[in-house]
N, C-alpha and C. Protein backbone atom coordinates (compact mmCIF):
# COMPACT_ATOMS: atom_id res chain seq x y z
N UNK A 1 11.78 -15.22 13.65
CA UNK A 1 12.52 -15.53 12.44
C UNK A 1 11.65 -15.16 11.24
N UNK A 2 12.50 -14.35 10.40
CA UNK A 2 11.06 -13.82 9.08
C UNK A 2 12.07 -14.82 7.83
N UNK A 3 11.06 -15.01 7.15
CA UNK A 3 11.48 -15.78 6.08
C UNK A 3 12.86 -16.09 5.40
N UNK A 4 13.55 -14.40 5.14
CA UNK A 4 14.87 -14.81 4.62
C UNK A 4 15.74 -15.43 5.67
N UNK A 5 15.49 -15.30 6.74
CA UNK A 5 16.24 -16.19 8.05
C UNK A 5 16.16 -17.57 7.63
N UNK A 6 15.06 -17.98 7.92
CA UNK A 6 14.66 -19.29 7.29
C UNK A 6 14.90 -19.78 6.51
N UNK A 7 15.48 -19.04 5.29
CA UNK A 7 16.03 -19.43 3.57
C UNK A 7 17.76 -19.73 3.99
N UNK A 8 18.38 -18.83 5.08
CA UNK A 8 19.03 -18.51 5.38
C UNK A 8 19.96 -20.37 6.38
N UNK A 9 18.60 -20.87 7.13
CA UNK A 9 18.96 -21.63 8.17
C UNK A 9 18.85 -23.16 7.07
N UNK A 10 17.91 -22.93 5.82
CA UNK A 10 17.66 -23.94 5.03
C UNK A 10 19.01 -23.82 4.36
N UNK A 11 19.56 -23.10 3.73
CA UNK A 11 20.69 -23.32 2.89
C UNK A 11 21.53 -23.57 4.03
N UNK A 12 21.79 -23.66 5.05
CA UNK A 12 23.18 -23.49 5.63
C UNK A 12 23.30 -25.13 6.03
N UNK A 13 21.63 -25.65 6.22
CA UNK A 13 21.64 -27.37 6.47
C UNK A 13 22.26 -28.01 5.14
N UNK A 14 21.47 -27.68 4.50
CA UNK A 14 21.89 -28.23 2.91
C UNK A 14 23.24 -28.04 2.86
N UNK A 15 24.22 -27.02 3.15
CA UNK A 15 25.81 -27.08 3.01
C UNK A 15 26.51 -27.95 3.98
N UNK A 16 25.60 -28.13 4.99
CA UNK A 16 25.94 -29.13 6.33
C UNK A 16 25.91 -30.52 5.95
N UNK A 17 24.96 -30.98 4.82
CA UNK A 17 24.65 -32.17 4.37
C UNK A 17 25.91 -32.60 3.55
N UNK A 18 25.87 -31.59 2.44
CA UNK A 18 26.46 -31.78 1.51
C UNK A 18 28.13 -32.35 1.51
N UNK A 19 28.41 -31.35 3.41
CA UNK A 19 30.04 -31.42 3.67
C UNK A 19 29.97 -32.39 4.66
N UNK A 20 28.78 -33.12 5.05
CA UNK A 20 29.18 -34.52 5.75
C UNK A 20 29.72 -35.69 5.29
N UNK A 21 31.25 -36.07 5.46
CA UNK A 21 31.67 -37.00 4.97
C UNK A 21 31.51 -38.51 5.44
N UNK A 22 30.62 -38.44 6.54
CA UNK A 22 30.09 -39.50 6.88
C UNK A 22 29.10 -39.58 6.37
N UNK A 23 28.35 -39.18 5.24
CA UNK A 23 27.13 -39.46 5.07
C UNK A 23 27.57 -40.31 3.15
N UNK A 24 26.78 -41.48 2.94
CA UNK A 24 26.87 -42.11 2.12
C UNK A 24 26.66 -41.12 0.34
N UNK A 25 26.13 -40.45 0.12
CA UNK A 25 25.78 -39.46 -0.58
C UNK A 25 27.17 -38.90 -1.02
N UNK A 26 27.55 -38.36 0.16
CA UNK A 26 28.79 -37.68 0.23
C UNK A 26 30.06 -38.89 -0.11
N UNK A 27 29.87 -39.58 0.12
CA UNK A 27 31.18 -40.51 -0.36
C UNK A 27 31.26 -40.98 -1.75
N UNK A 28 30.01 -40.91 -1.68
CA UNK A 28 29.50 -41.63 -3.40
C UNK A 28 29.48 -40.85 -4.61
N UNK A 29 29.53 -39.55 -4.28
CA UNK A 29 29.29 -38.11 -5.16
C UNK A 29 27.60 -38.05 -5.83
N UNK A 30 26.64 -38.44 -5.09
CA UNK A 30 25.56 -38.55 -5.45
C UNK A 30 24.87 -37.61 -4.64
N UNK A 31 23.81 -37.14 -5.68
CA UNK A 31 22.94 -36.36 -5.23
C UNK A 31 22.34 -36.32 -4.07
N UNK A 32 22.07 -35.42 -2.88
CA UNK A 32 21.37 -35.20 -1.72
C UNK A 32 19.96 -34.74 -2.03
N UNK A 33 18.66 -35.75 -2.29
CA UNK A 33 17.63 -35.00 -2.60
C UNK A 33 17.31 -34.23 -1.18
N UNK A 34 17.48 -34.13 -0.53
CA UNK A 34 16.95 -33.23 0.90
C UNK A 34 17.84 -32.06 0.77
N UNK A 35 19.05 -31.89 0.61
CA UNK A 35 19.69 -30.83 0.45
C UNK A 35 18.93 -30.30 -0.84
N UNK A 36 19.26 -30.83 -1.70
CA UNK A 36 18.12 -30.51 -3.29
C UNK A 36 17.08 -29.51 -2.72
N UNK A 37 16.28 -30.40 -1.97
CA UNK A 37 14.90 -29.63 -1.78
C UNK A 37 14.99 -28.56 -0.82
N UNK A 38 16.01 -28.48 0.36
CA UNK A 38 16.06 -27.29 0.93
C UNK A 38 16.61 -26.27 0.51
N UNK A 39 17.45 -26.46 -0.74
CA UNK A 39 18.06 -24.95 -1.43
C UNK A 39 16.56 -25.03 -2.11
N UNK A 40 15.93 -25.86 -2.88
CA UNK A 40 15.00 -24.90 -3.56
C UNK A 40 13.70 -24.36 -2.82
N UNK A 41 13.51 -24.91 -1.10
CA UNK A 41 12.41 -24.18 -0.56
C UNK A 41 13.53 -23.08 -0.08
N UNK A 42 14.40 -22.57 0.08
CA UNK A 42 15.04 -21.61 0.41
C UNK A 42 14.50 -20.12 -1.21
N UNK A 43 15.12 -21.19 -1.67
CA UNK A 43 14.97 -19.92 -3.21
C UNK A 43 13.01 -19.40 -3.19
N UNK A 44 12.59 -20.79 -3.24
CA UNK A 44 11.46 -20.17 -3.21
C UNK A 44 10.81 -18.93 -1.96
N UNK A 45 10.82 -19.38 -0.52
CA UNK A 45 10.96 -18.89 0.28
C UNK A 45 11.26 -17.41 -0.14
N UNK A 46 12.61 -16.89 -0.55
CA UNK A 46 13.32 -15.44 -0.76
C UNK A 46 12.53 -15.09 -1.86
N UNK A 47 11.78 -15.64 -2.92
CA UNK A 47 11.07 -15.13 -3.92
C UNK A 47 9.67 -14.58 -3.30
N UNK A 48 9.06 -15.66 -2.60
CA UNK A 48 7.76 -14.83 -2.33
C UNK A 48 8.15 -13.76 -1.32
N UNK A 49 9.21 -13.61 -0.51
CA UNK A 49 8.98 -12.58 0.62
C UNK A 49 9.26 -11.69 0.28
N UNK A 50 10.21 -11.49 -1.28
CA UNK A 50 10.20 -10.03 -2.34
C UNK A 50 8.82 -10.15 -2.70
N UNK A 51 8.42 -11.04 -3.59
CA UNK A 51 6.92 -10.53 -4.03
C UNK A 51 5.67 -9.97 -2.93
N UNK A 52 6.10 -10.58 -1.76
CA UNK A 52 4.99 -10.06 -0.48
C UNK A 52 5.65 -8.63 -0.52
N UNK A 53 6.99 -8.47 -0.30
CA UNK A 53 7.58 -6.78 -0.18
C UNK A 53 6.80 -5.71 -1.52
N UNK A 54 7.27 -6.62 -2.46
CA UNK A 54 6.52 -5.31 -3.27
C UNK A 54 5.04 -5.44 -3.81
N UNK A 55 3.77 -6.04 -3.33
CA UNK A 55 2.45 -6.15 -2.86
C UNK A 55 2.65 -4.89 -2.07
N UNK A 56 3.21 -5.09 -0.76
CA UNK A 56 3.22 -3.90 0.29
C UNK A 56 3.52 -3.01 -0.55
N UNK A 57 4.38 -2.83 -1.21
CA UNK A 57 4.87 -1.30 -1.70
C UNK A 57 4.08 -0.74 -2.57
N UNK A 58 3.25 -1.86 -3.73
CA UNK A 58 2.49 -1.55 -4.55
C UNK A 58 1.38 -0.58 -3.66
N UNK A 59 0.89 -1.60 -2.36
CA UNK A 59 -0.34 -1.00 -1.89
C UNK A 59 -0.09 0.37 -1.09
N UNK A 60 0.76 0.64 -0.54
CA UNK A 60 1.25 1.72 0.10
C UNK A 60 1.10 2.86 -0.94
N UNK A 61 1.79 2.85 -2.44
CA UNK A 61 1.58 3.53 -2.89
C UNK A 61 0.02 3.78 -3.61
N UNK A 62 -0.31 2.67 -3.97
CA UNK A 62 -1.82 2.96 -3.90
C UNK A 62 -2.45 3.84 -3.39
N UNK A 63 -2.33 3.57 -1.91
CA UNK A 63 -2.62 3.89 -0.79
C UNK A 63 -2.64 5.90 -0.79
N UNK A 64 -1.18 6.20 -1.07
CA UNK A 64 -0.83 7.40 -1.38
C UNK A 64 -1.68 8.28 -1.96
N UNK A 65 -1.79 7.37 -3.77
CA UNK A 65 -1.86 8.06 -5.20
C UNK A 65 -3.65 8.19 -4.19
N UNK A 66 -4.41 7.29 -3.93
CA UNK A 66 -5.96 7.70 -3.39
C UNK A 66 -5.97 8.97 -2.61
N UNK A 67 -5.17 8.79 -1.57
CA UNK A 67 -4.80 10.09 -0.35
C UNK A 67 -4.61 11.60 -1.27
N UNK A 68 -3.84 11.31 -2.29
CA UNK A 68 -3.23 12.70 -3.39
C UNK A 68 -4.50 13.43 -4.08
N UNK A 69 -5.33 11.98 -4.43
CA UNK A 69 -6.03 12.43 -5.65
C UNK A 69 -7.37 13.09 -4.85
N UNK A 70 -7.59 12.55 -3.55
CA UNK A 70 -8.59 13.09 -2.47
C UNK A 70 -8.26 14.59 -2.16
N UNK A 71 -7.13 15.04 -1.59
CA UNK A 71 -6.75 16.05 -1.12
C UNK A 71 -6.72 17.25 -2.54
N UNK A 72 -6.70 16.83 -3.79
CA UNK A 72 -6.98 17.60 -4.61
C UNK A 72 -7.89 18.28 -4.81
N UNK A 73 -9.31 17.17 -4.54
CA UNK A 73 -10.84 17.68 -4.15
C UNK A 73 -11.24 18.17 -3.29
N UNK A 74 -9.97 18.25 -2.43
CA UNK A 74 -10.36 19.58 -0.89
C UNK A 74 -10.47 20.73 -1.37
N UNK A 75 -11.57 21.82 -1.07
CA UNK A 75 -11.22 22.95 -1.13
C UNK A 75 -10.98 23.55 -0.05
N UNK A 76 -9.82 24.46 -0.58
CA UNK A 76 -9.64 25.83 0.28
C UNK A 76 -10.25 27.04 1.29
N UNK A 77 -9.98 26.56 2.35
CA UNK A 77 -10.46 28.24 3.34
C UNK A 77 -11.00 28.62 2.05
N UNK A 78 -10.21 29.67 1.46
CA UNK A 78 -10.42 31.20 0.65
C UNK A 78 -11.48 30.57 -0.67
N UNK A 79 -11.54 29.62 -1.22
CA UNK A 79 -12.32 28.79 -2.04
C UNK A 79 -13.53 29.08 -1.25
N UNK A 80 -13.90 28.29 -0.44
CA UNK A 80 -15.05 28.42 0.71
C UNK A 80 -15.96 29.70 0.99
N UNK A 81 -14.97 30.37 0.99
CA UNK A 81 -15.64 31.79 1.47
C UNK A 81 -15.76 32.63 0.44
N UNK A 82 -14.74 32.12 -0.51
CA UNK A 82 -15.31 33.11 -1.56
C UNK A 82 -16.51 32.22 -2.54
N UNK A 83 -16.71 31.21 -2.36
CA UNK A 83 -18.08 30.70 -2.99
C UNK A 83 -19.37 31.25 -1.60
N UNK A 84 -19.01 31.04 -0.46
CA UNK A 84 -20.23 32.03 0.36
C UNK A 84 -20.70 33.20 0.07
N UNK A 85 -19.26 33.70 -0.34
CA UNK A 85 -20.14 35.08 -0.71
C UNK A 85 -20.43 35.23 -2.21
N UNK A 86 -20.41 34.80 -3.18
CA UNK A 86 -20.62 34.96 -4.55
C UNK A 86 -22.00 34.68 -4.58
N UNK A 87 -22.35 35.71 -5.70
CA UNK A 87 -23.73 35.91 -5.70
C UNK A 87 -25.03 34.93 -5.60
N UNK A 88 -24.47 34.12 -5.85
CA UNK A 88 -25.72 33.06 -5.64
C UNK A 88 -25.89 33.12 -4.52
N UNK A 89 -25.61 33.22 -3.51
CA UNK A 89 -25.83 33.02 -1.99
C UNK A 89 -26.03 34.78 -1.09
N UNK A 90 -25.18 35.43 -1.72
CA UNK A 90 -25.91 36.56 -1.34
C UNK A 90 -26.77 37.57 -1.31
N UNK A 91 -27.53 37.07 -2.47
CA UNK A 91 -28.37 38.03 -2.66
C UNK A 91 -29.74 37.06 -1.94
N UNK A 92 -29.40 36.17 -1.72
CA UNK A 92 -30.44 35.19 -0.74
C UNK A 92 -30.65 35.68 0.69
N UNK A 93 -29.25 35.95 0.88
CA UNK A 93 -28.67 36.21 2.18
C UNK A 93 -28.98 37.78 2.98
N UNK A 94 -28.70 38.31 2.16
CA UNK A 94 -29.14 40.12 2.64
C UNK A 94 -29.76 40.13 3.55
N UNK A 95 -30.72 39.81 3.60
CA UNK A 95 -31.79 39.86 4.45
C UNK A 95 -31.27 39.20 6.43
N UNK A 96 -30.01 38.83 6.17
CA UNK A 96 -29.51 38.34 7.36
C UNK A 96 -29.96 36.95 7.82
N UNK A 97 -31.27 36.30 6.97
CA UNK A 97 -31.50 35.09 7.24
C UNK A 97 -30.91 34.04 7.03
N UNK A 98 -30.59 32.69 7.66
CA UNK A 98 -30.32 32.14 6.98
C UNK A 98 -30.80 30.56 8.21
N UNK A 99 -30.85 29.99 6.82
CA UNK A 99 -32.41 28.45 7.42
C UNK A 99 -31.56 27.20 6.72
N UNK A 100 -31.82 26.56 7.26
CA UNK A 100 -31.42 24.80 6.62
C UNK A 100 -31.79 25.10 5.38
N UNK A 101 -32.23 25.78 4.30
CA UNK A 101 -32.42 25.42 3.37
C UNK A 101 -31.04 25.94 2.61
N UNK A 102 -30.68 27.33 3.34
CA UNK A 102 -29.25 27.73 2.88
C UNK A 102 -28.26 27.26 3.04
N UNK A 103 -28.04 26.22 4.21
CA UNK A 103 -27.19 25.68 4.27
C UNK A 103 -27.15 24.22 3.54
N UNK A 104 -28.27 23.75 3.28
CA UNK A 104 -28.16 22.71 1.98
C UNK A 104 -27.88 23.54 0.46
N UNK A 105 -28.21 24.34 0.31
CA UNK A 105 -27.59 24.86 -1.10
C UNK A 105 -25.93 25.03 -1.10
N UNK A 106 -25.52 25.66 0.09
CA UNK A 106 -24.03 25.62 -0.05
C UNK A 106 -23.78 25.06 0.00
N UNK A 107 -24.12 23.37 0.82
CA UNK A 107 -23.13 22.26 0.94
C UNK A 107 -23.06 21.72 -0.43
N UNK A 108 -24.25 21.56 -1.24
CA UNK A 108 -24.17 21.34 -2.26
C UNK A 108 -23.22 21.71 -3.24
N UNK A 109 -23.20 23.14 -3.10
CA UNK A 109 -22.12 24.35 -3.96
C UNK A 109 -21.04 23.70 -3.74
N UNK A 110 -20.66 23.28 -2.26
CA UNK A 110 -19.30 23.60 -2.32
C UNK A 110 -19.01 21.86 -2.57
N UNK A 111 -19.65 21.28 -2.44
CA UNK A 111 -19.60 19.75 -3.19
C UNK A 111 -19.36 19.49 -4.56
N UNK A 112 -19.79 20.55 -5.59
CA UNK A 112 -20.26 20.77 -6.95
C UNK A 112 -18.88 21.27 -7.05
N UNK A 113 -18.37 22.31 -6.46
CA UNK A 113 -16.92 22.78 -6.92
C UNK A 113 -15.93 22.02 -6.57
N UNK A 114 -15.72 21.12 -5.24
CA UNK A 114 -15.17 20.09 -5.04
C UNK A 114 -14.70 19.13 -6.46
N UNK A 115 -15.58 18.48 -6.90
CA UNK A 115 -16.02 17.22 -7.58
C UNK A 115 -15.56 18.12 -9.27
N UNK A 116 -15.42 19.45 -9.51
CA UNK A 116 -15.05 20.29 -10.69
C UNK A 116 -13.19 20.06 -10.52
N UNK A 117 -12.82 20.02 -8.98
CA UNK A 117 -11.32 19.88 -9.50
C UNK A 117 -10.71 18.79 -9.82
C-alpha cells in the first residue's frame, strides 16, 4: 500500500464514521474529531507523497543537467587525434620515441582542452 492508498483507506473510514447512524455524533450533528483527524492525516499524507514525487524529479533532473554538463567535457575521437598530432607533440615525436613522459604531456593536453569546453 503506498501512501495515496492510505489517504485513500483514511478518508473512506472517516465517510464510514460520519454515515454511522448509530453512532452518537451522528445523531447529534456534532463533530467526529477522529473522522476530523483522518481527513486531515489523509490530506497531509497526499501532500508529502507529491512533495517526495517532485524531490525525485528535482533530483533526477539534477541528476541529468550533471550527466549533460559532463559529456560536454568529453572530447572527441577526431579532437584526440588531432591534438596528437598538432605540433606540440610532434615534433617531440619524429624521432618514433615515445616514454611516459609523452604520455603525461598528452594526458595533460587533452585534460587542458577538456576543462576549455
Amino acid at each position: 500500500m503506498n501512501a495515496n492508498e492510505l489517504a485513500d483507506a483514511m478518508e473512506i473510514r472517516a465517510s464510514i464514521r460520519r454515515q454511522a447512524t448509530s453512532r452518537k455524533s451522528v445523531q447529534e450533528g456534532a463533530n467526529d474529531r477522529l473522522a476530523d483527524q483522518l481527513e486531515q492525516a489523509a490530506t497531509m499524507l497526499r501532500q508529502q507523497q507529491a512533495e517526495i514525487e517532485a524531490l525525485k524529479k528535482e533530483a533526477a533532473l539534477q541528476r541529468l543537467s550533471d550527466f549533460t554538463q559532463e559529456a560536454e567535457k568529453t572530447l572527441t575521437d577526431e579532437e584526440i587525434d588531432k591534438l596528437w598530432h598538432s605540433d606540440e607533440f610532434y615534433e617531440e615525436w619524429t624521432d618514433g620515441s615515445i616514454s611516459a613522459i609523452h604520455y603525461n604531456k598528452f594526458a595533460r593536453a587533452i585534460l587542458r582542452k577538456a576543462q576549455e569546453k
